[in-house]
C-alpha atoms as a PDB file:
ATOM      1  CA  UNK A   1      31.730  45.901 -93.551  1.00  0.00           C
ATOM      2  CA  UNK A   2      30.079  48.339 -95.684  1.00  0.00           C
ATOM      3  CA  UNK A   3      31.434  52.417 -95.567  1.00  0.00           C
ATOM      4  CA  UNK A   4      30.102  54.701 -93.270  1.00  0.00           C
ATOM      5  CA  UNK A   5      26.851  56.054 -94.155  1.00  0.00           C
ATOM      6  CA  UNK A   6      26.101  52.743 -96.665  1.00  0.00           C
ATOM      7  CA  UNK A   7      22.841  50.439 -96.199  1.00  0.00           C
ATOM      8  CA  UNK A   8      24.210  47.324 -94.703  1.00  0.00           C
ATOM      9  CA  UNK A   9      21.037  44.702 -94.638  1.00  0.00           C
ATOM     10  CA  UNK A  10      23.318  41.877 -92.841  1.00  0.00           C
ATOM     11  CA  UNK A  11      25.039  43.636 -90.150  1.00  0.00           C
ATOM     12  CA  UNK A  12      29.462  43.752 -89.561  1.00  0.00           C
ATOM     13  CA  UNK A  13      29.853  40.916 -86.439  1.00  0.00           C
ATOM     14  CA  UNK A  14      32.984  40.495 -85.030  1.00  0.00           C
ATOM     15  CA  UNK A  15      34.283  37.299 -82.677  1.00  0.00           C
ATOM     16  CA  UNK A  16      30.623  35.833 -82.055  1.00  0.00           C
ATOM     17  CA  UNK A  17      30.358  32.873 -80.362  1.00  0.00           C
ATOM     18  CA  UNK A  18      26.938  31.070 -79.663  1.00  0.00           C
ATOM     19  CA  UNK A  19      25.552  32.590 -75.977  1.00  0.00           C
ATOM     20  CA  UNK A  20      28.265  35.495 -75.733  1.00  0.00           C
ATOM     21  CA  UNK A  21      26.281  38.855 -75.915  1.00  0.00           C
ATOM     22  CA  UNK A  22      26.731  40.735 -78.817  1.00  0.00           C
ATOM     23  CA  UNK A  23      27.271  44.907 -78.634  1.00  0.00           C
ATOM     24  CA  UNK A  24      25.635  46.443 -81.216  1.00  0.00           C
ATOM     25  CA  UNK A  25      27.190  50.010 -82.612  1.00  0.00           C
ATOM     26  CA  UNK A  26      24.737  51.773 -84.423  1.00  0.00           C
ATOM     27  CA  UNK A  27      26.381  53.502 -87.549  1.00  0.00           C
ATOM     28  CA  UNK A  28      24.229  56.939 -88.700  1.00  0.00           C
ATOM     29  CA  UNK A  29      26.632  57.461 -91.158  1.00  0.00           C
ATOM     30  CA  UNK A  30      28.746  60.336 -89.142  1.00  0.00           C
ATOM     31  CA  UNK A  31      29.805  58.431 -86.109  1.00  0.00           C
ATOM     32  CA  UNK A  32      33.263  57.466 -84.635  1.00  0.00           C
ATOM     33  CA  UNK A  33      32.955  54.113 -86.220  1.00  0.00           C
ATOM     34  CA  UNK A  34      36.250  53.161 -86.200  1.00  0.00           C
ATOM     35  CA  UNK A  35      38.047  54.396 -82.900  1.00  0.00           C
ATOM     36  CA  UNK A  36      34.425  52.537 -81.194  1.00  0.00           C
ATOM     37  CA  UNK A  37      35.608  49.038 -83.395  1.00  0.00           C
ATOM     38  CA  UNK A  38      38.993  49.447 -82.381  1.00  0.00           C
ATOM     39  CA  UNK A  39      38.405  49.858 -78.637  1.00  0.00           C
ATOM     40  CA  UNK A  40      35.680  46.755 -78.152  1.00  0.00           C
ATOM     41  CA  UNK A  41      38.256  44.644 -80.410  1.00  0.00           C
ATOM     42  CA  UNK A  42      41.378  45.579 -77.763  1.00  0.00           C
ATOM     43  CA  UNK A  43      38.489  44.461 -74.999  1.00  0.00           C
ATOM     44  CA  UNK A  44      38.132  41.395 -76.203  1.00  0.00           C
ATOM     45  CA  UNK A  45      34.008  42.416 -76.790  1.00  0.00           C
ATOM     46  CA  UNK A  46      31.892  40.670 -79.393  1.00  0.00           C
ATOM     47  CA  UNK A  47      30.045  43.252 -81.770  1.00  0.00           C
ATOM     48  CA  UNK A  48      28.231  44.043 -84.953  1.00  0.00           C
ATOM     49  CA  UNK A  49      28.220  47.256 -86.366  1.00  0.00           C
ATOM     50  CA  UNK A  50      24.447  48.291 -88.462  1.00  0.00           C
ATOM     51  CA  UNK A  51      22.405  50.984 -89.645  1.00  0.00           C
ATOM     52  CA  UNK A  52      19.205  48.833 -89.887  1.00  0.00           C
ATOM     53  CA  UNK A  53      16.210  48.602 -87.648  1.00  0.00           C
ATOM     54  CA  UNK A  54      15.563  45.180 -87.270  1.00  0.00           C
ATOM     55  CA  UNK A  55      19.500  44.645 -86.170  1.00  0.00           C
ATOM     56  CA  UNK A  56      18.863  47.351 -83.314  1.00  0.00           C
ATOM     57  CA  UNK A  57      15.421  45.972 -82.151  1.00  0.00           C
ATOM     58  CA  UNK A  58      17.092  42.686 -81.686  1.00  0.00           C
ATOM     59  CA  UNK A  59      20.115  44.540 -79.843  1.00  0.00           C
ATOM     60  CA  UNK A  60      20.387  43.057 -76.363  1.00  0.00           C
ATOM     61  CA  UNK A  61      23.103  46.203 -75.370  1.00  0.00           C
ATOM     62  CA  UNK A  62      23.913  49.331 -77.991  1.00  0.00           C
ATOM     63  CA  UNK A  63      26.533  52.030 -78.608  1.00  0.00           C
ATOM     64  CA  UNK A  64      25.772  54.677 -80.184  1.00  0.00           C
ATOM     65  CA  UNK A  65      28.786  57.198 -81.510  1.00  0.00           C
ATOM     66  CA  UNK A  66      28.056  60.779 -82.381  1.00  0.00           C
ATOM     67  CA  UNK A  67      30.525  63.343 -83.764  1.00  0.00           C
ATOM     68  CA  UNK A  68      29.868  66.659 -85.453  1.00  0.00           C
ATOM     69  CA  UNK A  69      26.237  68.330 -86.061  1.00  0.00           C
ATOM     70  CA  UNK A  70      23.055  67.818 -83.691  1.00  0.00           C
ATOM     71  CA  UNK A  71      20.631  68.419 -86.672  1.00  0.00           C
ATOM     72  CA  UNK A  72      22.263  66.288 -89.269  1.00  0.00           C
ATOM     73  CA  UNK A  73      22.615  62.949 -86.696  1.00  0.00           C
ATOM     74  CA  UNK A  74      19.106  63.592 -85.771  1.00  0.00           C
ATOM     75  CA  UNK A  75      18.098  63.832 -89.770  1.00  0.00           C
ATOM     76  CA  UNK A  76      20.368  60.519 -90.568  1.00  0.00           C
ATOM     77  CA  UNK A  77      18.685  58.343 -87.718  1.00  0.00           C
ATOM     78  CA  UNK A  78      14.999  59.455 -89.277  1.00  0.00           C
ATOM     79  CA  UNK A  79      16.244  58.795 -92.593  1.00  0.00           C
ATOM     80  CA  UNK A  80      17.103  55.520 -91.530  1.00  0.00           C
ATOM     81  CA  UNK A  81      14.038  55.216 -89.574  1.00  0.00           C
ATOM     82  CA  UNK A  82      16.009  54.270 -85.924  1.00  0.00           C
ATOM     83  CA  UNK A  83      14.149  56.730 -83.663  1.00  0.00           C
ATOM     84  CA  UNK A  84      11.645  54.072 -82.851  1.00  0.00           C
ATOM     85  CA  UNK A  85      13.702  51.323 -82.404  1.00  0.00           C
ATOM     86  CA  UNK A  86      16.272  53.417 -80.357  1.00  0.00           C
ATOM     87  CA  UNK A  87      13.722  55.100 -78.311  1.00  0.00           C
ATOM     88  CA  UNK A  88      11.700  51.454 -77.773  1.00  0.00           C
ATOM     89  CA  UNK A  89      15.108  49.966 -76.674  1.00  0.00           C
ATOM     90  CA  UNK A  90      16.084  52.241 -74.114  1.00  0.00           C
ATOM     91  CA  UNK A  91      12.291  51.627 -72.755  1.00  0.00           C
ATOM     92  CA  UNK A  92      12.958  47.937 -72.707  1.00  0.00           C
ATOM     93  CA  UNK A  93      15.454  48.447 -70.421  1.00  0.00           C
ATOM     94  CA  UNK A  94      18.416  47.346 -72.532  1.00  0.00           C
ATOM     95  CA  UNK A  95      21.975  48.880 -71.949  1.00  0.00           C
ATOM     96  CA  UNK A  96      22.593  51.785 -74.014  1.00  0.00           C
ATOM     97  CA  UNK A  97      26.026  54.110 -73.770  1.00  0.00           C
ATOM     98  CA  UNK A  98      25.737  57.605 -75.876  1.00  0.00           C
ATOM     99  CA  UNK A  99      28.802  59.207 -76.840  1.00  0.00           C
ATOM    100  CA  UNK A 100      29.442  62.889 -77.225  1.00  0.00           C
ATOM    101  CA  UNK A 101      26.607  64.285 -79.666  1.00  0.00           C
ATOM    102  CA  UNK A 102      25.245  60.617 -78.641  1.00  0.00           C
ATOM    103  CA  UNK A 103      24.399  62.283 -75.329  1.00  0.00           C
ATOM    104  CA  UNK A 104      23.573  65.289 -76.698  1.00  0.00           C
ATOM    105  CA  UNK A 105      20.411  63.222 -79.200  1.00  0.00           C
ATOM    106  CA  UNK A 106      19.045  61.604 -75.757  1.00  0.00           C
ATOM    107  CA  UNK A 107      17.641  65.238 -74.755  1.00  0.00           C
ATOM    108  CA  UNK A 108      14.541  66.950 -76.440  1.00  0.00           C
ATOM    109  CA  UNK A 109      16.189  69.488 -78.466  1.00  0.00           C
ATOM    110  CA  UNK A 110      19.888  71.504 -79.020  1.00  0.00           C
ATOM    111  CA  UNK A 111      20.845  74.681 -79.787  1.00  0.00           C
ATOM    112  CA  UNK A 112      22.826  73.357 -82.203  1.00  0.00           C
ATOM    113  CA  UNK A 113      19.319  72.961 -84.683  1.00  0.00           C
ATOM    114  CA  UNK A 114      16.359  74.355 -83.075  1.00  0.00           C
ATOM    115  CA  UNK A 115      14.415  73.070 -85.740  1.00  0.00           C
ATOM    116  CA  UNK A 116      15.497  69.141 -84.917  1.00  0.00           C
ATOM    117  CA  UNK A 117      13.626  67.294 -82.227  1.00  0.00           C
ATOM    118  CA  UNK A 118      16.121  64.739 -80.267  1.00  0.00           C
ATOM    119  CA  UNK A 119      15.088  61.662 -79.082  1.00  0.00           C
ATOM    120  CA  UNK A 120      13.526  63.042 -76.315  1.00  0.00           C
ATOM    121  CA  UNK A 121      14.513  60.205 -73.583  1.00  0.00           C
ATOM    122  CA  UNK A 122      15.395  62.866 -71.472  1.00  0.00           C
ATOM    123  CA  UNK A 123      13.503  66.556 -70.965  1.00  0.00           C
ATOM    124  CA  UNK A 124      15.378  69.281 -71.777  1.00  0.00           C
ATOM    125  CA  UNK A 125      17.450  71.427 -74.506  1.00  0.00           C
ATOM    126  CA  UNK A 126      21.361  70.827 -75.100  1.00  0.00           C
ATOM    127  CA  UNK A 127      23.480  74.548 -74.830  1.00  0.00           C
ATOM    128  CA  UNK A 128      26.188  76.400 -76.724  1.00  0.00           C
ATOM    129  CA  UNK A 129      29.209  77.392 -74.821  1.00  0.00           C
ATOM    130  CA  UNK A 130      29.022  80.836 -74.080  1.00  0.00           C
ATOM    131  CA  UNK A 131      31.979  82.917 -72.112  1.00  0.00           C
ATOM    132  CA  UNK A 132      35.598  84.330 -73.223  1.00  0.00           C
ATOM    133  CA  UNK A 133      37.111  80.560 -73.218  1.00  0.00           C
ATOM    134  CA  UNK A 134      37.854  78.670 -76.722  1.00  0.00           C
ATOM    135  CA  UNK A 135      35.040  76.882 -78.410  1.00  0.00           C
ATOM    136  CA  UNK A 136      35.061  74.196 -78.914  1.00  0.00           C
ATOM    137  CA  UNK A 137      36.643  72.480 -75.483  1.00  0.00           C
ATOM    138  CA  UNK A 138      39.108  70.886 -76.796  1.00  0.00           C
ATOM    139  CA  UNK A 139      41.332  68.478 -75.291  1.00  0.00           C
ATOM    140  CA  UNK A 140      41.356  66.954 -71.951  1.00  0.00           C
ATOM    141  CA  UNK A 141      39.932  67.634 -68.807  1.00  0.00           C
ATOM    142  CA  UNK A 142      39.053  65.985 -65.253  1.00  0.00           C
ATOM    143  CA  UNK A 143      35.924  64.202 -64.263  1.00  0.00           C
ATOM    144  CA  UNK A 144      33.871  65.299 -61.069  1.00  0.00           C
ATOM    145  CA  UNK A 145      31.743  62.424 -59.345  1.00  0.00           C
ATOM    146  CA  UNK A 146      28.516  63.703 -58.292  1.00  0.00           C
ATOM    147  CA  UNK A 147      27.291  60.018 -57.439  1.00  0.00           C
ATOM    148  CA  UNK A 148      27.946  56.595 -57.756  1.00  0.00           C
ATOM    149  CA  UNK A 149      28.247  55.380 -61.771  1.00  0.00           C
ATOM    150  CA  UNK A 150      29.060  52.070 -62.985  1.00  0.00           C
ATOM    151  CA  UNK A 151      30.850  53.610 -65.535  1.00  0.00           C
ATOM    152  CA  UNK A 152      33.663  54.973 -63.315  1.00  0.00           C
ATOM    153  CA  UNK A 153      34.387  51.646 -60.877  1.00  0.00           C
ATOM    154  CA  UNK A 154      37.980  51.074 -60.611  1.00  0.00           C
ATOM    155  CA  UNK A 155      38.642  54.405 -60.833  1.00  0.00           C
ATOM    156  CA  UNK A 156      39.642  56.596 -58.620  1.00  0.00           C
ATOM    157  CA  UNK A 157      40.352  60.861 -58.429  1.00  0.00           C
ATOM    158  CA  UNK A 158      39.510  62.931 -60.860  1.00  0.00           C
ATOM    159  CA  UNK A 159      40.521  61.054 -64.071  1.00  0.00           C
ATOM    160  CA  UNK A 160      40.287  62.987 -67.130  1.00  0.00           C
ATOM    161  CA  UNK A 161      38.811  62.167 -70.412  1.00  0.00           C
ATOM    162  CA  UNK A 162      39.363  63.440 -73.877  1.00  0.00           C
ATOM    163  CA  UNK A 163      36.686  66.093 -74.821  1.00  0.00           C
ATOM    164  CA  UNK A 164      36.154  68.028 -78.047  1.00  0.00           C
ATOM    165  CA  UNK A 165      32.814  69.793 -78.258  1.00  0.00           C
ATOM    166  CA  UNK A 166      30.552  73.395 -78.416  1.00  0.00           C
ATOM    167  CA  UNK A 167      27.644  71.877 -77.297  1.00  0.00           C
ATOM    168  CA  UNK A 168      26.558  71.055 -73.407  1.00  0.00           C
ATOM    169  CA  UNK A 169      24.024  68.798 -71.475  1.00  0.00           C
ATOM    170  CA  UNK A 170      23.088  71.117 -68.090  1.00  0.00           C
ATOM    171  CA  UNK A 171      22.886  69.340 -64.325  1.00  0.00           C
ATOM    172  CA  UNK A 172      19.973  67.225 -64.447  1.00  0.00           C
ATOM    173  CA  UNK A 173      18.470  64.051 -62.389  1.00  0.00           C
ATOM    174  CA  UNK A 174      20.344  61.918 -64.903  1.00  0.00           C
ATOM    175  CA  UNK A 175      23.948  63.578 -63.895  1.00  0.00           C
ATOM    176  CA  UNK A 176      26.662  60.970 -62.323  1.00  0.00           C
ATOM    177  CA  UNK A 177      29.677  62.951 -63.087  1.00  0.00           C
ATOM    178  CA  UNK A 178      30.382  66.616 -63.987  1.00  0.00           C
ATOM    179  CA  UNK A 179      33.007  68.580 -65.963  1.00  0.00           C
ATOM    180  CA  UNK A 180      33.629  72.027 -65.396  1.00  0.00           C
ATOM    181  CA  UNK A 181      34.727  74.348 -68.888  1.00  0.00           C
ATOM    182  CA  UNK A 182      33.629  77.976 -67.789  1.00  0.00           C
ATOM    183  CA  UNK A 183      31.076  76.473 -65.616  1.00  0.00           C
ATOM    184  CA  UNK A 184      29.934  72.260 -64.883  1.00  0.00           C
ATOM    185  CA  UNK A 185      28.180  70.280 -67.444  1.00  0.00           C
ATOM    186  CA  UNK A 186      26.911  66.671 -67.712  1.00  0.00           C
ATOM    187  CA  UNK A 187      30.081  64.696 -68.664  1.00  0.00           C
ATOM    188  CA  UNK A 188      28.473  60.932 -67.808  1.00  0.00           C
ATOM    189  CA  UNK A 189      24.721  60.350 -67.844  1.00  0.00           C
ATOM    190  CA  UNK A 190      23.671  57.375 -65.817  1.00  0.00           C
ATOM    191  CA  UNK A 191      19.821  56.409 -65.044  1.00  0.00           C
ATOM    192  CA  UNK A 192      18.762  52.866 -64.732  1.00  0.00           C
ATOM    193  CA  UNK A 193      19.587  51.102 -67.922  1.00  0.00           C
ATOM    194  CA  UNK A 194      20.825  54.952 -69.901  1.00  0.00           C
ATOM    195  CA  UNK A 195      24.217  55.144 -69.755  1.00  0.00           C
ATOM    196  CA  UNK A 196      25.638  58.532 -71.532  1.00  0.00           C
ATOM    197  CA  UNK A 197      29.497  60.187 -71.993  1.00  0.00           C
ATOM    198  CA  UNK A 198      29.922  63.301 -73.359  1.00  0.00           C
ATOM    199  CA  UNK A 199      33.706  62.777 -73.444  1.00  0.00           C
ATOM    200  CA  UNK A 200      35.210  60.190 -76.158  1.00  0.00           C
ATOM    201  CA  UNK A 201      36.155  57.099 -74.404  1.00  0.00           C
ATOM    202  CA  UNK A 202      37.938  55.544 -77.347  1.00  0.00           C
ATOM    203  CA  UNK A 203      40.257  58.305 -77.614  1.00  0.00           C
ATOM    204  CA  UNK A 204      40.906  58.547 -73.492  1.00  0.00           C
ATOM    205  CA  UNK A 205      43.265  56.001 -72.847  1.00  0.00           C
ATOM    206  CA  UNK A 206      43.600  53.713 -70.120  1.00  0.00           C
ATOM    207  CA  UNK A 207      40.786  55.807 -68.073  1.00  0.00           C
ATOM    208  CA  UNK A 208      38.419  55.770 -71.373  1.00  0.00           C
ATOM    209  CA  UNK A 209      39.266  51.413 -71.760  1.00  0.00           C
ATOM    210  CA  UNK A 210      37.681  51.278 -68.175  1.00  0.00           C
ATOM    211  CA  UNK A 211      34.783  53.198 -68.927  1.00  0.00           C
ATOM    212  CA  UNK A 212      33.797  50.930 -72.076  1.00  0.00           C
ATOM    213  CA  UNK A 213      34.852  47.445 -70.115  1.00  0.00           C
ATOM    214  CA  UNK A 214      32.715  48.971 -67.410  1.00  0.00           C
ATOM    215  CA  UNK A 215      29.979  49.242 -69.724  1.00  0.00           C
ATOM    216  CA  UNK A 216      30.394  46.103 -71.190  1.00  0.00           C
ATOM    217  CA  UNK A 217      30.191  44.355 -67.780  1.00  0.00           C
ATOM    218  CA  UNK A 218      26.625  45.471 -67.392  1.00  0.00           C
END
């Protein structure tokens, strides 16, 4: 598989077999690449891991992993010219999951980098913590149902989930589950085929292996 951040033409598959469905992780260059890998391996999934275009207009179900900046994901997917093909995906009704600044690119713009437009699936601006608490939330911290999500069956409570960010989705029509860190946020975005964490599921144990087979079930 070629490095993170590295052109790779002919995507990374892993245990294809003709007619299983194939995940496709898209790699930006700054994502949790390998923790993602790692988890859908343990599952048992079938997945290719690619920074190209063509690979994620052919995608039939996508991850996409997001650590660190707003503005410099948003810069790497135009550099490597997968706004479109994200964007037209997501129309076409194919499964997508977003992971931590993953959610965070879905809405129109952050605080993080006024200057960067997101992807604009969703209407509205991601927010910087503000209060006397640390920042960033760090560590973990129990999920709040609002709703029925896929991603929580065969789970029950509060479970909690592994968090590590500055940076906030607000309550919108898209919010299945909440987290509250000074006040509640967005922790799982679910509308029709948008599927969005802001917690990392490959570093949440059993509760986070649920959330991804859940996923990969739909």
């Amino acid at each position: 598989m070629a490095a993170l951040g590295q052109s790779s033409p002919t995507p990374s598959v892993h245990s294809v077999d003709e007619g299983v469905v194939v995940t496709t992780i898209v790699n930006y260059g700054a994502g949790n690449i390998r923790s993602v890998e790692n988890t859908l391996s343990e599952l048992g999934a079938a997945y290719e891991v690619t920074d190209q275009p063509e690979n994620v207009l052919r995608a039939t179900k996508i991850i996409l992993p997001g650590v660190g900046h707003f503005g410099q994901m948003m810069q790497a997917i135009d550099r490597l010219q997968l706004r479109e093909p994200l964007c037209e995906k997501i129309a076409e009704g194919v499964p997508f999951l977003g992971i931590c600044v993953g959610l965070q690119c879905l809405f129109e713009k952050s605080e993080e980098a006024p200057g960067e437009a997101g992807l604009g699936v969703l209407i509205g601006e991601v927010k910087r913590f503000v209060g006397k608490a640390r920042i960033p939330h760090m560590g973990w911290n129990s999920l709040e149902q609002k709703r029925p999500t896929r991603l929580l069956q065969g789970l029950t409570g509060e479970p909690y989930t592994y968090f590590a960010h500055s940076f906030y989705a607000p309550l919108n029509a898209a919010t299945a589950a909440t987290c509250t860190y000074m006040h509640p946020y967005s922790a799982i975005l679910e509308m029709k085929n948008l599927y969005a964490v802001q917690f990392h599921p490959e570093k949440s144990g059993p509760v986070g292996l649920q959330v991804m087979r859940n996923f990969l079930e739909i």
